[in-house]
Structure formats: C-alpha cells, structure tokens
Protein backbone atom coordinates (compact mmCIF):
# COMPACT_ATOMS: atom_id res chain seq x y z
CA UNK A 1 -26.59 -22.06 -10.85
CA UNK A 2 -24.80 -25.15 -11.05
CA UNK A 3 -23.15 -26.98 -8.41
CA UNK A 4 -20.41 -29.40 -10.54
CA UNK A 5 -18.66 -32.18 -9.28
CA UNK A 6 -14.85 -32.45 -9.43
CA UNK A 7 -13.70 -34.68 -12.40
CA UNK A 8 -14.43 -38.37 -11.47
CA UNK A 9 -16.04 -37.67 -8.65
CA UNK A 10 -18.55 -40.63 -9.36
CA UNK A 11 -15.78 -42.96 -9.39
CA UNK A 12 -13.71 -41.22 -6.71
CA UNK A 13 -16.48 -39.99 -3.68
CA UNK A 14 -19.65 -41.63 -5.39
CA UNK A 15 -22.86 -39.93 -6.48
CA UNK A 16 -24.56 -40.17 -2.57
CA UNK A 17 -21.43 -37.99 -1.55
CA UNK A 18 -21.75 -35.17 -3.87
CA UNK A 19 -25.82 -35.27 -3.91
CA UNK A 20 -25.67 -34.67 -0.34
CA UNK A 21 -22.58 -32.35 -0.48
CA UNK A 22 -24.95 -30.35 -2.85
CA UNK A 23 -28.20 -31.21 -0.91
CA UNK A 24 -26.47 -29.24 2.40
CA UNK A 25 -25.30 -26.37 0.29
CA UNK A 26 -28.88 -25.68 -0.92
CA UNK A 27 -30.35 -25.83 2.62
CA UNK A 28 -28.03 -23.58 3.92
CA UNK A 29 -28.90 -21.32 1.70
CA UNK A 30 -32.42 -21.29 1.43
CA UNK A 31 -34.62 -20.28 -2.22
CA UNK A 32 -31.54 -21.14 -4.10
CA UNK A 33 -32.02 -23.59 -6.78
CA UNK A 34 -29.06 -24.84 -8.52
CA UNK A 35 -28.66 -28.41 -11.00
CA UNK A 36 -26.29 -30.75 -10.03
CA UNK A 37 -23.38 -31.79 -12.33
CA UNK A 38 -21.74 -35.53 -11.68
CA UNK A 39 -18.70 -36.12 -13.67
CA UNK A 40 -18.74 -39.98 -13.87
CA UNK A 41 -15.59 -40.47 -15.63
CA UNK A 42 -15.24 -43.10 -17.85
CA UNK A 43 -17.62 -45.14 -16.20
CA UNK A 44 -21.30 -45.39 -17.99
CA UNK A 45 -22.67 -47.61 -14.94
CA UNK A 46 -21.79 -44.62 -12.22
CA UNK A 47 -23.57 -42.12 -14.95
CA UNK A 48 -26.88 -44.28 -14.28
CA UNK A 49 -26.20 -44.28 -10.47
CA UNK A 50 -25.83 -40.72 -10.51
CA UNK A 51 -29.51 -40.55 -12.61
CA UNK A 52 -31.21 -43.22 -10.25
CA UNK A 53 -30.00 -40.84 -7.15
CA UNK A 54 -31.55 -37.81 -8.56
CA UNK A 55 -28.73 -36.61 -10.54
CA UNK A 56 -29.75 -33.82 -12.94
CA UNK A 57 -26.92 -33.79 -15.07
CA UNK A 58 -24.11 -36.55 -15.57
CA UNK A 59 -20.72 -35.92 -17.48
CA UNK A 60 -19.35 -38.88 -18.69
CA UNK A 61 -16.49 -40.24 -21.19
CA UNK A 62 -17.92 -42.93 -23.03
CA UNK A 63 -18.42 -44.73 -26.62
CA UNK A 64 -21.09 -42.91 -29.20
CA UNK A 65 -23.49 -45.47 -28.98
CA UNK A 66 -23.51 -46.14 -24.78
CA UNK A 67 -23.83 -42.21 -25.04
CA UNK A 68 -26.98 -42.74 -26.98
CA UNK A 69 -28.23 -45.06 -24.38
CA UNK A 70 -27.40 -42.56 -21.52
CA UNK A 71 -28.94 -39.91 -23.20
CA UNK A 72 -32.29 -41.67 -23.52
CA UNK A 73 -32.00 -42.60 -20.28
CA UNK A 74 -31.26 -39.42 -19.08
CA UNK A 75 -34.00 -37.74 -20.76
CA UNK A 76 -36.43 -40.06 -19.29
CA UNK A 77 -35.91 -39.32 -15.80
CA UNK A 78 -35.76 -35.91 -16.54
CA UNK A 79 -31.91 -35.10 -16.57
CA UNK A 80 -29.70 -34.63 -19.09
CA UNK A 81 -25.60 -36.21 -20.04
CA UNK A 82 -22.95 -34.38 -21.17
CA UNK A 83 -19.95 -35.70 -22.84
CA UNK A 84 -16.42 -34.71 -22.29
CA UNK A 85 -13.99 -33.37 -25.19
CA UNK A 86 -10.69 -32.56 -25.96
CA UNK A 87 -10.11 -29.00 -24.19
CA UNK A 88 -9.16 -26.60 -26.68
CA UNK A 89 -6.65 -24.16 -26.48
C-alpha cells in the first residue's frame, strides 16, 4: 500500500504534516504497512527534508543531474525518488 501525498504537499503542508498524517493512519489500523509518497514539487531541498524525516519515497520535479544527487541520496537512507512527467493521454 501506499499512502501518497497530494501534489506539492512538501511545499504546501511540509513533510512533518503528511509523515504524521500517515503515521496516525497506520496506528489506527494496526499490521498495516504502507510506504509513504511526498510529492516535493519543484523543490530538491524539501525532497531531502522529506528523506531526513523518514520519507520512503519523494516525488520531485527537478534538473537530471540534482535528480542524480537525490537518487543517491535516496538510496542511501534507504528510500527511493521519483520524478514527475508529462501525463500522457
């Protein structure tokens, strides 16, 4: 299960907010596990907050190579970035 953010929702409520948003949903209902999706926007530095919080995945807009630098980052805490994309039609 994933419990996902609403778009910007870094930039808009913060990373704390949603973590514990999610954080309550998973105590009240007890041996559920789920991963918890932050959309960070455009911003790279919320992305990183969302990580240091205990963030499991991040979505964020941002240039190839701060992507790179995410994803590194990412991987060594043990989460994981996804990018956003044109949607298709």
């Amino acid at each position: 299960m994933v419990l996902e953010s609403p778009p910007r929702a870094g930039e808009i409520q913060g990373a704390a907010w949603f973590l514990a948003l999610a954080e309550e949903a998973m105590r009240l209902v007890p041996g559920v596990k789920a991963e918890v999706l932050i959309d960070a926007g455009e911003a790279p530095a919320l992305a990183l907050d969302a990580l240091a919080r205990g963030a499991t995945a991040v979505r964020v807009k941002a240039p190839l190579k701060v992507r790179a630098k995410l994803q590194a980052i990412a991987h060594d805490c043990g989460g994981r970035i996804e990018t956003q994309g044109k949607k298709q039609r």
